[in-house]
N, C-alpha and C. Protein backbone atom coordinates (compact mmCIF):
# COMPACT_ATOMS: atom_id res chain seq x y z
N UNK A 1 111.98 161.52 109.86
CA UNK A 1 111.08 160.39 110.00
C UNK A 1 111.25 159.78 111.40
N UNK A 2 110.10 159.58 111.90
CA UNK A 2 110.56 158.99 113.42
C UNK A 2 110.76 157.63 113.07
N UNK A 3 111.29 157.09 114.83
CA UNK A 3 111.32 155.61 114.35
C UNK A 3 110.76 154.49 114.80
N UNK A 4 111.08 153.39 114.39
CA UNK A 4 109.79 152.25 114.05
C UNK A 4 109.56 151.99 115.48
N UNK A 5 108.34 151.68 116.08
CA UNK A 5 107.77 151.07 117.19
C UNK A 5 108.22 149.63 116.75
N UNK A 6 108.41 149.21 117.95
CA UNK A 6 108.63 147.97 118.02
C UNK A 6 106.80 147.13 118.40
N UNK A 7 106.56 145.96 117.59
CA UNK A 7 105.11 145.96 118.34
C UNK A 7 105.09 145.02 119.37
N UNK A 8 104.88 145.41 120.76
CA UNK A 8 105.11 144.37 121.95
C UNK A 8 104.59 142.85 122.05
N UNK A 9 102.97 142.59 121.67
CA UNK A 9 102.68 141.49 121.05
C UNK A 9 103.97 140.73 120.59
N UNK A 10 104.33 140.95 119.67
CA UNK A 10 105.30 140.14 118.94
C UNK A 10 106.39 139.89 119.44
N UNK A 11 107.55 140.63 120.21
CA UNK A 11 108.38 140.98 120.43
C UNK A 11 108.46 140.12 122.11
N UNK A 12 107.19 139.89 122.76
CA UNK A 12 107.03 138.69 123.73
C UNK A 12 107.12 137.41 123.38
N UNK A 13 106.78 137.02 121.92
CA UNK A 13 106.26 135.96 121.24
C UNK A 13 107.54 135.59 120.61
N UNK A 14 108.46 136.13 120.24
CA UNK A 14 108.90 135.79 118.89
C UNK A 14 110.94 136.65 119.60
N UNK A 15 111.88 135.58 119.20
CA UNK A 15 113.45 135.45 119.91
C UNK A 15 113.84 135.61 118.55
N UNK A 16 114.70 136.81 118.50
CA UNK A 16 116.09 136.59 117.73
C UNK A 16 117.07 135.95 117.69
N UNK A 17 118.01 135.24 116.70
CA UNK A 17 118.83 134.52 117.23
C UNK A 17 120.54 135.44 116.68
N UNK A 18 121.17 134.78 117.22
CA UNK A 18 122.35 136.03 116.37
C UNK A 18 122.43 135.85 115.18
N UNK A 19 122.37 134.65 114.50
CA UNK A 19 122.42 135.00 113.09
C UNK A 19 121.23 135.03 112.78
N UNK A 20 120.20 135.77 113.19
CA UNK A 20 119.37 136.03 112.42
C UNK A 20 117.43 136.23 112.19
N UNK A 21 117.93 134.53 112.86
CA UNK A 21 116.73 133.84 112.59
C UNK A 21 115.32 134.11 113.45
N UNK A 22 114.61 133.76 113.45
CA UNK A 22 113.08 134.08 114.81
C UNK A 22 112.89 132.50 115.08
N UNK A 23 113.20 132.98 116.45
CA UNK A 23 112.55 131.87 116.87
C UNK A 23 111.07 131.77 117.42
N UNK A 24 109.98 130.82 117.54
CA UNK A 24 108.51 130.57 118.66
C UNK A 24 108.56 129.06 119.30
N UNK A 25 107.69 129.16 120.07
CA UNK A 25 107.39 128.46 121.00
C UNK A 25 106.43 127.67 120.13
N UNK A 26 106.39 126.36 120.60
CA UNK A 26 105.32 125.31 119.55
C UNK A 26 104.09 125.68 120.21
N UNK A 27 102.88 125.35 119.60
CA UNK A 27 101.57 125.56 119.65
C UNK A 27 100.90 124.42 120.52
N UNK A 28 99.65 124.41 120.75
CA UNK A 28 98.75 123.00 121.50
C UNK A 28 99.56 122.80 122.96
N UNK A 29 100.07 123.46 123.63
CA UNK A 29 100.72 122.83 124.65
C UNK A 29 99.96 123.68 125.98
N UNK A 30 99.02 124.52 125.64
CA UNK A 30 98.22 124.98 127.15
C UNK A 30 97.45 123.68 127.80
N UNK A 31 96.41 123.08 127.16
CA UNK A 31 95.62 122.50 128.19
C UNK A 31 95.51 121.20 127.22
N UNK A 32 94.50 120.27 127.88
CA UNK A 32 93.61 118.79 127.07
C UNK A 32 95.23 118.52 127.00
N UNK A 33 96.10 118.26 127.57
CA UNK A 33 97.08 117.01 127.80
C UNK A 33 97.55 115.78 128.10
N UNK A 34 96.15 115.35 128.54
CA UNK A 34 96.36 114.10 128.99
C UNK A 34 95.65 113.13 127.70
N UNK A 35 95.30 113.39 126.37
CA UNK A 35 95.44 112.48 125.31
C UNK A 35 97.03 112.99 124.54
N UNK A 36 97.57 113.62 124.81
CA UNK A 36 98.87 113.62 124.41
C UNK A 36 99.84 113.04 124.33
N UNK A 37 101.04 112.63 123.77
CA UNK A 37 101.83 111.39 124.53
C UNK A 37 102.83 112.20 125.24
N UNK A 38 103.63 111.56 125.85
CA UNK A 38 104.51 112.34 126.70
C UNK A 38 106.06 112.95 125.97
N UNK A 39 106.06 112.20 124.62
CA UNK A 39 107.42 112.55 123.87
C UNK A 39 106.45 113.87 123.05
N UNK A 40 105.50 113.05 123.05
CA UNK A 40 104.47 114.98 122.06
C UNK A 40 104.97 116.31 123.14
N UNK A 41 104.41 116.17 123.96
CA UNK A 41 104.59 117.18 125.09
C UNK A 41 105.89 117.25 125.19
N UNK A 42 106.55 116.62 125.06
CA UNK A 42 108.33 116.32 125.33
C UNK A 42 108.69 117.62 124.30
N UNK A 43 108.43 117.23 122.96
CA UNK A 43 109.06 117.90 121.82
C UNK A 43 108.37 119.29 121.55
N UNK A 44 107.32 119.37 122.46
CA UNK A 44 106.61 120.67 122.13
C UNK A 44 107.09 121.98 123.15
N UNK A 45 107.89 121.36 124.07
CA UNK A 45 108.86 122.67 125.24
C UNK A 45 110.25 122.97 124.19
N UNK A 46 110.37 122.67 123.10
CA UNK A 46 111.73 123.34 122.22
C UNK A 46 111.25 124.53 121.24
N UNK A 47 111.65 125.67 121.01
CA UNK A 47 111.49 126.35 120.29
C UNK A 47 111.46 125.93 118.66
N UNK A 48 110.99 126.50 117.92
CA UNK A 48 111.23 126.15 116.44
C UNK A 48 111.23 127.34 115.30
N UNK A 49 111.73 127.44 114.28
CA UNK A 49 112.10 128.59 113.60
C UNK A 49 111.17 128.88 113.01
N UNK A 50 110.80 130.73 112.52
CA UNK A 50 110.25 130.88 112.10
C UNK A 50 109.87 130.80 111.23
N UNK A 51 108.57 129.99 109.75
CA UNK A 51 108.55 129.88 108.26
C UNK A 51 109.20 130.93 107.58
N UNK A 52 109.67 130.75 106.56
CA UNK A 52 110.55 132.11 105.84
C UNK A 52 109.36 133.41 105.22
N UNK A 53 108.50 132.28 105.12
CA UNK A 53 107.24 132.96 104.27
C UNK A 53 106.73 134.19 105.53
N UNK A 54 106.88 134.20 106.73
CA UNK A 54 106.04 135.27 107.70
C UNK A 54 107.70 135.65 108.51
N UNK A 55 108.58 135.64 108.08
CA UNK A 55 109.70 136.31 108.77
C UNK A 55 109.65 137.76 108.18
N UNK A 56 109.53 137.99 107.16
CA UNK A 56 109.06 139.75 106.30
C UNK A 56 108.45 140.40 107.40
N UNK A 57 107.43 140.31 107.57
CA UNK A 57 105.93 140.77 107.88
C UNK A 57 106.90 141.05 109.94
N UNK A 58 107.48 140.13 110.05
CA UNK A 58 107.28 139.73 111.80
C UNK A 58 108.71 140.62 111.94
N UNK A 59 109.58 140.63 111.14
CA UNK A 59 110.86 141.19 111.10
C UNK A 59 110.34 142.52 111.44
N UNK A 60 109.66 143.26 110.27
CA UNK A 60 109.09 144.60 110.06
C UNK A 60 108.47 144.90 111.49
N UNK A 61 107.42 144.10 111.79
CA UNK A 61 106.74 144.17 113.28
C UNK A 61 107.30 144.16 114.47
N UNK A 62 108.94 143.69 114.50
CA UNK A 62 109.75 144.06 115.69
C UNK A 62 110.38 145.16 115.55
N UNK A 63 110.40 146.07 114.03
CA UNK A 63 111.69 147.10 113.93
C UNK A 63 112.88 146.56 113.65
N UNK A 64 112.68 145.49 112.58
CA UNK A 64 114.43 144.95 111.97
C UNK A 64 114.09 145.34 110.91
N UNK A 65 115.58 145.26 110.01
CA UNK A 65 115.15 145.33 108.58
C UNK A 65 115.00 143.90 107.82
């Protein structure tokens, strides 16, 4: 059996952590910033973990088990 492609999409998008976990980047933070507040924008440059519910699916899509 060959083995799993990793899918690049994802694998730009989406950090392992050592134990485990996936990390992403928060959403809304390209453009229309200036109705934003500045602690919004503040808290939106930290990564945040991935829902448990789409770690299956995204795990599989990097080539983890």
């Amino acid at each position: 059996m060959p083995k799993m492609k990793t899918h690049r999409g994802t694998a730009k998008r989406v950090r392992v952590t050592g134990s485990g976990k996936l990390m992403r980047a928060k959403a809304y933070r390209s453009h229309i910033l200036t109705k934003k507040t500045q602690k919004r924008k503040r808290n939106m440059r930290h990564e945040t973990v991935i829902a448990k519910s789409d770690e299956k699916v995204l795990k599989r899509s990097l080539g983890l088990r």
